[in-house]
PDB file of N, CA and C in Angstrom:
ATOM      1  N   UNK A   1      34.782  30.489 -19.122  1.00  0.00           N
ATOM      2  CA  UNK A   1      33.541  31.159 -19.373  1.00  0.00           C
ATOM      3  C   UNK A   1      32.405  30.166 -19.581  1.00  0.00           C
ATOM      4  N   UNK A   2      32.549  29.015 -20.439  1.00  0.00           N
ATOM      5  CA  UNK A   2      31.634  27.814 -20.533  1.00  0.00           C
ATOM      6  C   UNK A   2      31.431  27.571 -19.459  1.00  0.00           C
ATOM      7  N   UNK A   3      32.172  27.052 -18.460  1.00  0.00           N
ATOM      8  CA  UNK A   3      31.882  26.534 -17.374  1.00  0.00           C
ATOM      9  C   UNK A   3      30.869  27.409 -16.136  1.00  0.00           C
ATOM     10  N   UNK A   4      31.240  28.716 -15.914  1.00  0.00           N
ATOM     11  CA  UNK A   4      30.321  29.359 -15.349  1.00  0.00           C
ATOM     12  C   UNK A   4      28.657  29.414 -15.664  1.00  0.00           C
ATOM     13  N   UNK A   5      28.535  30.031 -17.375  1.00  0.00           N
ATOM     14  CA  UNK A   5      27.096  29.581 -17.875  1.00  0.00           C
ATOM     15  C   UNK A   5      26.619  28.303 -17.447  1.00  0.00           C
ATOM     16  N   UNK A   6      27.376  26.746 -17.341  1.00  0.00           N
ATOM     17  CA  UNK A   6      26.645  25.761 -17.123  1.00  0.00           C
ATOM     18  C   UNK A   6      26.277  25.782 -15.830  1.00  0.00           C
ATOM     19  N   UNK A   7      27.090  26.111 -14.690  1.00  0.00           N
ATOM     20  CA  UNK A   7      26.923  26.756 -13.334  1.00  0.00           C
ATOM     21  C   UNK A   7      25.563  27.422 -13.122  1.00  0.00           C
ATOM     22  N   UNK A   8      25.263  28.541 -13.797  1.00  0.00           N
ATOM     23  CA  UNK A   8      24.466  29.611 -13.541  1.00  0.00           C
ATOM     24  C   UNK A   8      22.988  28.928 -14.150  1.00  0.00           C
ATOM     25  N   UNK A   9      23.114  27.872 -15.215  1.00  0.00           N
ATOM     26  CA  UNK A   9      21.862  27.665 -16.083  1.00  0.00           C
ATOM     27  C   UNK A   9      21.043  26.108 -15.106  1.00  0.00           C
ATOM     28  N   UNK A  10      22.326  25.654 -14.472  1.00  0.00           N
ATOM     29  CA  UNK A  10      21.777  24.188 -13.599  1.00  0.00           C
ATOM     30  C   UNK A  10      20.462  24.700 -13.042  1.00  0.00           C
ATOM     31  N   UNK A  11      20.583  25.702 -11.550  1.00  0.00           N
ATOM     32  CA  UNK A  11      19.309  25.927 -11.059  1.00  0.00           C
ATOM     33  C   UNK A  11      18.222  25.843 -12.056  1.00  0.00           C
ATOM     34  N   UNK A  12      17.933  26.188 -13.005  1.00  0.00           N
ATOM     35  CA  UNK A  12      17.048  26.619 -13.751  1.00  0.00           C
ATOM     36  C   UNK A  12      16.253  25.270 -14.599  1.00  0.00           C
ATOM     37  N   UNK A  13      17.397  24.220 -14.613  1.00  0.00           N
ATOM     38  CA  UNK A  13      16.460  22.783 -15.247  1.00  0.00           C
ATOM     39  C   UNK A  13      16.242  22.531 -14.323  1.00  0.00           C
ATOM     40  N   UNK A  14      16.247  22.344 -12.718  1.00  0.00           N
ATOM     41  CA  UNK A  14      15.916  21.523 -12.001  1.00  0.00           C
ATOM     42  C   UNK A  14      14.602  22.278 -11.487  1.00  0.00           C
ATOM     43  N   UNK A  15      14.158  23.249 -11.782  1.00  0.00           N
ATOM     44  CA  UNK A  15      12.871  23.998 -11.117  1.00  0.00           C
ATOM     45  C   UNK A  15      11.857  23.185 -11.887  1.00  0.00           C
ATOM     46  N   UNK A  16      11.177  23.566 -13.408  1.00  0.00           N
ATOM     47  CA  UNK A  16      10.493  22.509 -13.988  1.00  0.00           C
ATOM     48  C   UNK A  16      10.351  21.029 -13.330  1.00  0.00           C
ATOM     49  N   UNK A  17      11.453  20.373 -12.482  1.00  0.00           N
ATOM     50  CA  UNK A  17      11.106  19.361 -12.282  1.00  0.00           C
ATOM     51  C   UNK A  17      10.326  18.900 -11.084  1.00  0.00           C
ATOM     52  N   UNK A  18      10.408  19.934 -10.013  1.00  0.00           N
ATOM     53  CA  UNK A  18       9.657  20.038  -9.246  1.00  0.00           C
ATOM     54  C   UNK A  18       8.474  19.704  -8.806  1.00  0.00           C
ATOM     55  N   UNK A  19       7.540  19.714  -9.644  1.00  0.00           N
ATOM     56  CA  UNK A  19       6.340  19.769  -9.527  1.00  0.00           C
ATOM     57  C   UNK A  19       5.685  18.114  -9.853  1.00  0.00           C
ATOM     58  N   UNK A  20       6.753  17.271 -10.602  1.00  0.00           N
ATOM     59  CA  UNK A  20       6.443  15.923 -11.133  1.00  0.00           C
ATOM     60  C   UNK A  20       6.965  15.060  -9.727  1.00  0.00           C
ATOM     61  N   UNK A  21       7.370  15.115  -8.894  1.00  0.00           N
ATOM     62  CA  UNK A  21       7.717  13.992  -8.150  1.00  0.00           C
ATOM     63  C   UNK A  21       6.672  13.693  -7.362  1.00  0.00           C
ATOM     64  N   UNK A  22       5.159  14.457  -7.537  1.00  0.00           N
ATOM     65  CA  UNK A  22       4.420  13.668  -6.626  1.00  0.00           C
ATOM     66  C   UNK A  22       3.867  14.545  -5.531  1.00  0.00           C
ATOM     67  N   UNK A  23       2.405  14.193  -5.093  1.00  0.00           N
ATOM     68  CA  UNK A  23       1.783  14.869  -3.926  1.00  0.00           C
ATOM     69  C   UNK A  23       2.182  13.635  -2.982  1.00  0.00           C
ATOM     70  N   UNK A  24       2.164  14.951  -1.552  1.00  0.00           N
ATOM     71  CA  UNK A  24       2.440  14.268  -0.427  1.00  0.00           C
ATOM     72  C   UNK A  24       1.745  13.421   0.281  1.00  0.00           C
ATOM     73  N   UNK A  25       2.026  12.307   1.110  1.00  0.00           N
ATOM     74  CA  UNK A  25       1.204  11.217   1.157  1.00  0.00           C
ATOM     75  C   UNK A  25       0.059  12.081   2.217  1.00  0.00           C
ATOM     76  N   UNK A  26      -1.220  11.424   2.044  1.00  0.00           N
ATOM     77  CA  UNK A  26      -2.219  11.829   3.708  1.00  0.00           C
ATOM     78  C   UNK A  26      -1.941  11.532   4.496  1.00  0.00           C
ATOM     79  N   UNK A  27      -1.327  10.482   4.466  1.00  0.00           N
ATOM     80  CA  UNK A  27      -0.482   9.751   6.169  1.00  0.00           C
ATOM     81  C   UNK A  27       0.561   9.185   5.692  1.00  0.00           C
ATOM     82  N   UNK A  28       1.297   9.074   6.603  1.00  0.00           N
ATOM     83  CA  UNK A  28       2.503   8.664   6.255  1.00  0.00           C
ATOM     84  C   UNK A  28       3.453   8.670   7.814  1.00  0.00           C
ATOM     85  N   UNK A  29       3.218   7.342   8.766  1.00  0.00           N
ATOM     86  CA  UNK A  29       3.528   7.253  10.103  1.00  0.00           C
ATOM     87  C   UNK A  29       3.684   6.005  10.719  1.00  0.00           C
ATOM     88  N   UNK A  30       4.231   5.829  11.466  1.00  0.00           N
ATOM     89  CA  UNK A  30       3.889   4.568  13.111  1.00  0.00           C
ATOM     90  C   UNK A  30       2.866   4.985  13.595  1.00  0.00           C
ATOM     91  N   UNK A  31       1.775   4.080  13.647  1.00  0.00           N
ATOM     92  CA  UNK A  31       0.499   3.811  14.466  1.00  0.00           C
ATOM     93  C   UNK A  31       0.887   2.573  15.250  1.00  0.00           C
ATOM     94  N   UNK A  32       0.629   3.002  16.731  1.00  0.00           N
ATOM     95  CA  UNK A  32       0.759   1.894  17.691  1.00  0.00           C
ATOM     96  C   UNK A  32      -0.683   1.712  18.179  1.00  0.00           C
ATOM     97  N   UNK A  33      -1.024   0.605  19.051  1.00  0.00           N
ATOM     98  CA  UNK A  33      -2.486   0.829  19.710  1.00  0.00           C
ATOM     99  C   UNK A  33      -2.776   2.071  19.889  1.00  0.00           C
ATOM    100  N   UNK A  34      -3.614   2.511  19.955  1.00  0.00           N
ATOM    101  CA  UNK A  34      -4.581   3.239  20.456  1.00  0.00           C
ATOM    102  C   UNK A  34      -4.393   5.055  19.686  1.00  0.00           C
ATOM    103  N   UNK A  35      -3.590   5.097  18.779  1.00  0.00           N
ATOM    104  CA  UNK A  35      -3.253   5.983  17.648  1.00  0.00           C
ATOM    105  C   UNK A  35      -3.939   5.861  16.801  1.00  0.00           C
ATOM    106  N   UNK A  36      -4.134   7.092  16.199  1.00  0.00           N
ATOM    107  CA  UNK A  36      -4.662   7.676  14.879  1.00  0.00           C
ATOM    108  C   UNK A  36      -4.187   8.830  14.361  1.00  0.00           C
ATOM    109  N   UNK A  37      -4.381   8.932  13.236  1.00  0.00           N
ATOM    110  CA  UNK A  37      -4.482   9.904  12.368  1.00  0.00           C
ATOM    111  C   UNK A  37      -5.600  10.476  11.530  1.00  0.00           C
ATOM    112  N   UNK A  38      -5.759  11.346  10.626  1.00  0.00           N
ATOM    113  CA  UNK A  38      -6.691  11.021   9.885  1.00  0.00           C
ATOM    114  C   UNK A  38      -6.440  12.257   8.237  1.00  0.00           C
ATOM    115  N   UNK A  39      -7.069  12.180   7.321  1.00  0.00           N
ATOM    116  CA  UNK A  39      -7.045  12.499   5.983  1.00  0.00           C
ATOM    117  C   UNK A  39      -8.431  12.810   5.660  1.00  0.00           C
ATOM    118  N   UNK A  40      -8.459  13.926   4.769  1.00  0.00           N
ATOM    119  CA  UNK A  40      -9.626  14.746   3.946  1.00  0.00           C
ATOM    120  C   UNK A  40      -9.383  13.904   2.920  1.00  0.00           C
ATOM    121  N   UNK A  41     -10.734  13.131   2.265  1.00  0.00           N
ATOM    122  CA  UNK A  41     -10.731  12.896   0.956  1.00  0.00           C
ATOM    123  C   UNK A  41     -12.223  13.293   0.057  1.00  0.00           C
ATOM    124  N   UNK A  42     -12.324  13.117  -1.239  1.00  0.00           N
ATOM    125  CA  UNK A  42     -13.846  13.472  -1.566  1.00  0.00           C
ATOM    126  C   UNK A  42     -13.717  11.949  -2.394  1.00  0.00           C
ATOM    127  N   UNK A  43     -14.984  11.826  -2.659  1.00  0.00           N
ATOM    128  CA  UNK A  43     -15.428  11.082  -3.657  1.00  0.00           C
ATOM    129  C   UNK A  43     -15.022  10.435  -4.728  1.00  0.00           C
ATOM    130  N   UNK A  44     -14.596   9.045  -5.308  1.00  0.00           N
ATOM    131  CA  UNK A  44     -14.269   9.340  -6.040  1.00  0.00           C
ATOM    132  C   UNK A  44     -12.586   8.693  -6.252  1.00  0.00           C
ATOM    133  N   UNK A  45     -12.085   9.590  -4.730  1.00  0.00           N
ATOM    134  CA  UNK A  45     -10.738   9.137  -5.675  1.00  0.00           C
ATOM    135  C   UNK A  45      -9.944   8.020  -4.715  1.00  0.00           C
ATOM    136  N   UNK A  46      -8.718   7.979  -5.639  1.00  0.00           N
ATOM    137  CA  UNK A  46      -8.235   6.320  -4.855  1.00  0.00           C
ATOM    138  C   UNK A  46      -6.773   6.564  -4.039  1.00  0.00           C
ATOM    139  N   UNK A  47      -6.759   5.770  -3.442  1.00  0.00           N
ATOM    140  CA  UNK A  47      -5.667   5.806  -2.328  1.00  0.00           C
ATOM    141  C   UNK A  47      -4.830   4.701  -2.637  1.00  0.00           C
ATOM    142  N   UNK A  48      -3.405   4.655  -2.491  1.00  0.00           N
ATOM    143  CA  UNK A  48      -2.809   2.966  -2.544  1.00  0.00           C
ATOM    144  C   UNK A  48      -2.478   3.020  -0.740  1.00  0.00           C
ATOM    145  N   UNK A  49      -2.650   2.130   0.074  1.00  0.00           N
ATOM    146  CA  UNK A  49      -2.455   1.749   0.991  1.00  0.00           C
ATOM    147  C   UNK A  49      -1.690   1.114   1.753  1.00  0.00           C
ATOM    148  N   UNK A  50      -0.490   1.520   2.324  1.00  0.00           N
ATOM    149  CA  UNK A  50       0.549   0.601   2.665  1.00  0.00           C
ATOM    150  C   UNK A  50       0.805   0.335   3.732  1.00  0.00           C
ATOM    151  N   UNK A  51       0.885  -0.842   4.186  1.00  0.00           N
ATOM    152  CA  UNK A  51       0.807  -1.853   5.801  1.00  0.00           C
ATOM    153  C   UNK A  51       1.795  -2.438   6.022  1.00  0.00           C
ATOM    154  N   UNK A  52       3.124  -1.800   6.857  1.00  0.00           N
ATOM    155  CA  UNK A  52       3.774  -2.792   7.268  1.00  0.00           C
ATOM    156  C   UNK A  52       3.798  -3.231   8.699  1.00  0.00           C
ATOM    157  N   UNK A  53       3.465  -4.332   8.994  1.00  0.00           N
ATOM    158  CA  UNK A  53       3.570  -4.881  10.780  1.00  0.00           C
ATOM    159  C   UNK A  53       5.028  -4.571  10.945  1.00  0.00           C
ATOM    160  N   UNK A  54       5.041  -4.283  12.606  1.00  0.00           N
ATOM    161  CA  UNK A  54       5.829  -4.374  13.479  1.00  0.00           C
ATOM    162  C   UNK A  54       6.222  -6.248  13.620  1.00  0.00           C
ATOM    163  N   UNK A  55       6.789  -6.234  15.026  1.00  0.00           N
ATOM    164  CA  UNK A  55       7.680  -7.712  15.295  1.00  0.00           C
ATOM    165  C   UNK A  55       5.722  -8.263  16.062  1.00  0.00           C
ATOM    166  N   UNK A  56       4.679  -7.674  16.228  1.00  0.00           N
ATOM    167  CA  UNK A  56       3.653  -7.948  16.254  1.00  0.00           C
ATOM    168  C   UNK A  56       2.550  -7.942  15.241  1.00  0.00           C
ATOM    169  N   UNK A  57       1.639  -8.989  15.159  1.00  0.00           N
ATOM    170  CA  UNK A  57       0.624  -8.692  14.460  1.00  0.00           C
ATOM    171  C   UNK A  57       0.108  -7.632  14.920  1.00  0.00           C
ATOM    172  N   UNK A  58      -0.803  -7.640  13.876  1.00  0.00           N
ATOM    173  CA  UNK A  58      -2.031  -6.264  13.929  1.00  0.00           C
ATOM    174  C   UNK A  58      -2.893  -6.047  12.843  1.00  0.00           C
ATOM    175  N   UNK A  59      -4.007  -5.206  13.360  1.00  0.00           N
ATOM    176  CA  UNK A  59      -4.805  -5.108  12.577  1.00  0.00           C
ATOM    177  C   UNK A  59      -4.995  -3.249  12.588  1.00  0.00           C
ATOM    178  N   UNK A  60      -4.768  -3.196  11.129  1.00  0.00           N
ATOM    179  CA  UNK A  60      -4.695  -1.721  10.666  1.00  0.00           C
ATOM    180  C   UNK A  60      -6.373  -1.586   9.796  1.00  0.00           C
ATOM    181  N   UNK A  61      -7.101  -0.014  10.391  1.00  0.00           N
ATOM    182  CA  UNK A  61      -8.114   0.051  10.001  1.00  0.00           C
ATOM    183  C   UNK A  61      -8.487   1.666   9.462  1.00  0.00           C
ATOM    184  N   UNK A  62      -9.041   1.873   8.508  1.00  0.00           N
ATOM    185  CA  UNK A  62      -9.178   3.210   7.952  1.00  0.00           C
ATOM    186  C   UNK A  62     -10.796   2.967   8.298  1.00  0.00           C
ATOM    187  N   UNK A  63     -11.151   4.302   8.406  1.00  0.00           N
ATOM    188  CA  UNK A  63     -13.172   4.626   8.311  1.00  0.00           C
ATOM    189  C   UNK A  63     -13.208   5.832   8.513  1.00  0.00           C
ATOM    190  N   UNK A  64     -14.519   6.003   8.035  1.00  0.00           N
ATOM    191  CA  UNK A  64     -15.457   7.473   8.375  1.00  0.00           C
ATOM    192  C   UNK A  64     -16.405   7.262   9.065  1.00  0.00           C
ATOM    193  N   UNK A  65     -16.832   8.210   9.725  1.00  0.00           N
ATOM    194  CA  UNK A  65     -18.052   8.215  10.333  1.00  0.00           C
ATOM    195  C   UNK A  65     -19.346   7.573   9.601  1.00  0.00           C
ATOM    196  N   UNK A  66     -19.396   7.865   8.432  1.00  0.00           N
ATOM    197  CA  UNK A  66     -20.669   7.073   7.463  1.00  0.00           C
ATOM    198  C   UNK A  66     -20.306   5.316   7.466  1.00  0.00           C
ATOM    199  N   UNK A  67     -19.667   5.085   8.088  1.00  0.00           N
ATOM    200  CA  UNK A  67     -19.409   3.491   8.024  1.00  0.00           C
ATOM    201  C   UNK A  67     -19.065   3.087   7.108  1.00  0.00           C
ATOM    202  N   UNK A  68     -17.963   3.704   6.117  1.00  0.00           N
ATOM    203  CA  UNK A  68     -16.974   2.885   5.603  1.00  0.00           C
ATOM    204  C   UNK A  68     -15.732   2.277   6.342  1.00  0.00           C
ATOM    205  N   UNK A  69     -15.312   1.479   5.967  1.00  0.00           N
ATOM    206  CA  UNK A  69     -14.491   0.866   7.049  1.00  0.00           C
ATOM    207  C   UNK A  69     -13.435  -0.262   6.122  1.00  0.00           C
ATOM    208  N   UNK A  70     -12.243   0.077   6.169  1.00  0.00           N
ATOM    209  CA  UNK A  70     -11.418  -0.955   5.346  1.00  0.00           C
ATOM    210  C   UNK A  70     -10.528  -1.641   6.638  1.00  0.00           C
ATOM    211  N   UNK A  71     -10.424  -2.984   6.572  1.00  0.00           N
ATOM    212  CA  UNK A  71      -9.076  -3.145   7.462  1.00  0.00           C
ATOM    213  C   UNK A  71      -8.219  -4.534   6.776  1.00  0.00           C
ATOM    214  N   UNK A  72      -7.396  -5.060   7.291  1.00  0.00           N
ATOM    215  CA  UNK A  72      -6.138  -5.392   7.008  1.00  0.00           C
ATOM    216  C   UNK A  72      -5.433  -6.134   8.384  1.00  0.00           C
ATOM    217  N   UNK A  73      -5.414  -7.686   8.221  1.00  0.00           N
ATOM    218  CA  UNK A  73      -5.476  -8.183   9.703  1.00  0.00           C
ATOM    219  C   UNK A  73      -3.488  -8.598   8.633  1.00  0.00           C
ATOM    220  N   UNK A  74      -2.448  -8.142   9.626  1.00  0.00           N
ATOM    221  CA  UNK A  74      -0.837  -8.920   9.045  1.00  0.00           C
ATOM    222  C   UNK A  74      -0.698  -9.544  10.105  1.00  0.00           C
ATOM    223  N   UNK A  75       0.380 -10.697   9.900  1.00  0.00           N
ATOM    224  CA  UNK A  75       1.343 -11.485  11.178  1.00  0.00           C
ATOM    225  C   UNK A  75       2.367 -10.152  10.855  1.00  0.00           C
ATOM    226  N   UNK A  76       3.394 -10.638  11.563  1.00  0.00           N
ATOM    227  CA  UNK A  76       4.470 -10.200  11.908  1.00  0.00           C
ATOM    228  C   UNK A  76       5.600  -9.768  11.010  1.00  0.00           C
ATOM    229  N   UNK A  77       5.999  -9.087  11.036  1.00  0.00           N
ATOM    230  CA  UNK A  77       7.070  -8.330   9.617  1.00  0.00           C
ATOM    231  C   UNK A  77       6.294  -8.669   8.234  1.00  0.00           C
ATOM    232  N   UNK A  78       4.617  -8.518   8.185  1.00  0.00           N
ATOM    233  CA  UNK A  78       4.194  -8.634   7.024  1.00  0.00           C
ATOM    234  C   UNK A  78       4.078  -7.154   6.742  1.00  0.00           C
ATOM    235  N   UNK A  79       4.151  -7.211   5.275  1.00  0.00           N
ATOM    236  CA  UNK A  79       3.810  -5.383   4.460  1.00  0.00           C
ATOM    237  C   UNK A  79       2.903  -6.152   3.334  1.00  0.00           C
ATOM    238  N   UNK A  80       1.598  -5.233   3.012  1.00  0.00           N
ATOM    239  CA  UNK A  80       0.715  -5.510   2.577  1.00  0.00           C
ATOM    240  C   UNK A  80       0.324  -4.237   1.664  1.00  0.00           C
ATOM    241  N   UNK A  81       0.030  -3.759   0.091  1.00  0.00           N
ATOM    242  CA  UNK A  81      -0.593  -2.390  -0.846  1.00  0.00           C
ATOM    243  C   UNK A  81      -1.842  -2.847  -0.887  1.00  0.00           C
ATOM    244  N   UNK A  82      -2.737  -1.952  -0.576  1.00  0.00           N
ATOM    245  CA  UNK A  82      -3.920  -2.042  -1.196  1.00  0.00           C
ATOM    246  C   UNK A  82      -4.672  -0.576  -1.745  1.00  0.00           C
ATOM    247  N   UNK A  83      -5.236  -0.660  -3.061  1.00  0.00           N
ATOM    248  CA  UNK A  83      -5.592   0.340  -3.241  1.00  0.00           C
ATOM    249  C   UNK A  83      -7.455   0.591  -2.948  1.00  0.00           C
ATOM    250  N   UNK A  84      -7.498   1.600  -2.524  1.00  0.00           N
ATOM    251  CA  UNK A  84      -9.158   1.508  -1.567  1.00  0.00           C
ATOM    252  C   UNK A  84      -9.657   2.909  -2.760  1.00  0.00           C
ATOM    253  N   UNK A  85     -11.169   2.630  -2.890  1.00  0.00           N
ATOM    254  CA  UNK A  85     -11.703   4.199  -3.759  1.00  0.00           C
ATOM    255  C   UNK A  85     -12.567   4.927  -2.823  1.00  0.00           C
ATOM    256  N   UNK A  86     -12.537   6.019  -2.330  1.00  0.00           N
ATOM    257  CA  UNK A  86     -13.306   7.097  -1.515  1.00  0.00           C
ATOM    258  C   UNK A  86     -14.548   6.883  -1.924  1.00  0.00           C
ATOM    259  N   UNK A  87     -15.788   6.172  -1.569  1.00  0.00           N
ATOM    260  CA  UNK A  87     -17.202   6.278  -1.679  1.00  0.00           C
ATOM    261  C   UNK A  87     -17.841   7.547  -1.583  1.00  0.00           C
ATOM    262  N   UNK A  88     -17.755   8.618  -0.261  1.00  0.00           N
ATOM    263  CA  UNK A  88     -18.129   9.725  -0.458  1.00  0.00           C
ATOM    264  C   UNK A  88     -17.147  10.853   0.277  1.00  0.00           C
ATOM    265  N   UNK A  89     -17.366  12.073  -0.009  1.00  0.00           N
ATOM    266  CA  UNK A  89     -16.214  13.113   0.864  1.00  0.00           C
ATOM    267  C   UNK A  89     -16.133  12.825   2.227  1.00  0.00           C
ATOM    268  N   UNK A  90     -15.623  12.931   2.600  1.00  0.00           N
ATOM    269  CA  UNK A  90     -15.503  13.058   4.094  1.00  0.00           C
ATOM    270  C   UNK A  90     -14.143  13.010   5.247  1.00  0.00           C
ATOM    271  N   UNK A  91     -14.069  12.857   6.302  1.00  0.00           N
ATOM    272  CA  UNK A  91     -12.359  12.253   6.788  1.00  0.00           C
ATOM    273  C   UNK A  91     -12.561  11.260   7.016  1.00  0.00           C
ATOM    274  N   UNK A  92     -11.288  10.855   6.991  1.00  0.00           N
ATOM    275  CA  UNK A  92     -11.187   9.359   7.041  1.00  0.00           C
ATOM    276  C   UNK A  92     -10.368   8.976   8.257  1.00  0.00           C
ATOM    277  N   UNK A  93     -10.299   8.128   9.190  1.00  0.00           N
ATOM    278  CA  UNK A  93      -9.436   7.970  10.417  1.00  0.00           C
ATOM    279  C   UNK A  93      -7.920   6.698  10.104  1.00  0.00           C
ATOM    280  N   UNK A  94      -7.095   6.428  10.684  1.00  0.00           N
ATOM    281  CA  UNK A  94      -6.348   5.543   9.968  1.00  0.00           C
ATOM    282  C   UNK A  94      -6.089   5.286  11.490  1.00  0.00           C
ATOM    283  N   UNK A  95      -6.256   4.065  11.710  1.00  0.00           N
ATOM    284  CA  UNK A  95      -5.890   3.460  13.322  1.00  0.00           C
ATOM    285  C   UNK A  95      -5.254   2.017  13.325  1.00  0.00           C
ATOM    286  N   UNK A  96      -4.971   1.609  14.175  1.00  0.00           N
ATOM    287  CA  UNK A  96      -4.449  -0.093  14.426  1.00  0.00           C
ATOM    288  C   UNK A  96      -5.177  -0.429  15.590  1.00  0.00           C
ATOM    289  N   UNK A  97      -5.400  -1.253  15.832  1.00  0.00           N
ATOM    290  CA  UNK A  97      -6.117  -2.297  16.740  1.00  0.00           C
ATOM    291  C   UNK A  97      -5.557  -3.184  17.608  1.00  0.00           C
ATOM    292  N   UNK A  98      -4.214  -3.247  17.483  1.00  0.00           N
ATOM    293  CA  UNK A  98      -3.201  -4.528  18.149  1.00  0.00           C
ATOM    294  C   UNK A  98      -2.255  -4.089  17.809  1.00  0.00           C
ATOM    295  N   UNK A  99      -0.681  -4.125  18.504  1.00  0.00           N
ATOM    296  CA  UNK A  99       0.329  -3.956  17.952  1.00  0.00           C
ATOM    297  C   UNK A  99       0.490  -2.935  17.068  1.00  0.00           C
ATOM    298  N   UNK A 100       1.321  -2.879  16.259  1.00  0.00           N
ATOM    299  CA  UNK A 100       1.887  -1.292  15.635  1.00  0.00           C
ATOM    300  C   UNK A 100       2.136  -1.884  14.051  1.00  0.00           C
ATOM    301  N   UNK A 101       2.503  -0.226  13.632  1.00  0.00           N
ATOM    302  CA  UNK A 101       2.142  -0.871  12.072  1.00  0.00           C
ATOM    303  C   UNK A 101       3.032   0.669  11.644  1.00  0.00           C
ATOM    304  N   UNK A 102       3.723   0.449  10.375  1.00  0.00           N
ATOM    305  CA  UNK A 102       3.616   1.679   9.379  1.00  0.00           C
ATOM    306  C   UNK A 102       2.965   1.763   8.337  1.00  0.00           C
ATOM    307  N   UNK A 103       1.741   3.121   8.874  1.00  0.00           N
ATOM    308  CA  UNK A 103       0.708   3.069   7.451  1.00  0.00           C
ATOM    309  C   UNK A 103       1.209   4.297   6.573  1.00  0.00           C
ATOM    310  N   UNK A 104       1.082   4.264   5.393  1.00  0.00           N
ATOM    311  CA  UNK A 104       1.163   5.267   4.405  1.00  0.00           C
ATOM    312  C   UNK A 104       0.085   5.048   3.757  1.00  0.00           C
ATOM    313  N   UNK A 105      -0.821   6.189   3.181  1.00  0.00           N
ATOM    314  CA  UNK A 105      -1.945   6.501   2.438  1.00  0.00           C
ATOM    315  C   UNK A 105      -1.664   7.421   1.490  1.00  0.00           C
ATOM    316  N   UNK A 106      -1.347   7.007   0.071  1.00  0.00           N
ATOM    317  CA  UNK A 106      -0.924   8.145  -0.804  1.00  0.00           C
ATOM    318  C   UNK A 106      -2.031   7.549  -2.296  1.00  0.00           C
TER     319      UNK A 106
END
């Protein structure tokens, strides 16, 4: 009989926990040349930025149309965090320039 209640009561701690592991990244992909993606952000808030090169350099670049513009030149099997702050709302594009890259924006 113990054993069933602990059975029946499991589902029920693991729901509460749900909600703490985190929003999903804005990007989160392989960008090769001539790829993009892009992300809604407003004002304000911050991004951590993650760059890893392919067996090529490259240069990985985020912007908006208002001319913000972050980029990030790696050699080869480099991974690089940077955390960037949203100046104003807008989308943001996430591209590479050379060679390929995995960007995550969370």
């Amino acid at each position: 009989m113990k054993r069933r209640s602990f059975i029946a009561a499991a589902p029920l701690a693991v729901v509460p926990l749900a909600g703490c592991l985190g929003d999903d990244p804005a990007v989160e992909e392989l960008h090769e040349e001539n790829d993009s993606s892009s992300f809604d952000a407003e004002a304000g808030e911050e991004y951590d930025v993650t760059v890893a090169a392919g067996e090529d350099g490259v240069t990985a670049v985020i912007e908006s149309g208002d001319e913000q513009h972050w980029d990030w030149e790696l050699t080869e099997d480099e991974e690089i965090t940077d955390t960037i702050e949203i100046p104003e709302d807008g989308e943001y594009v996430v591209s590479v320039e050379d060679g390929s890259a995995f960007i995550t924006v969370e």
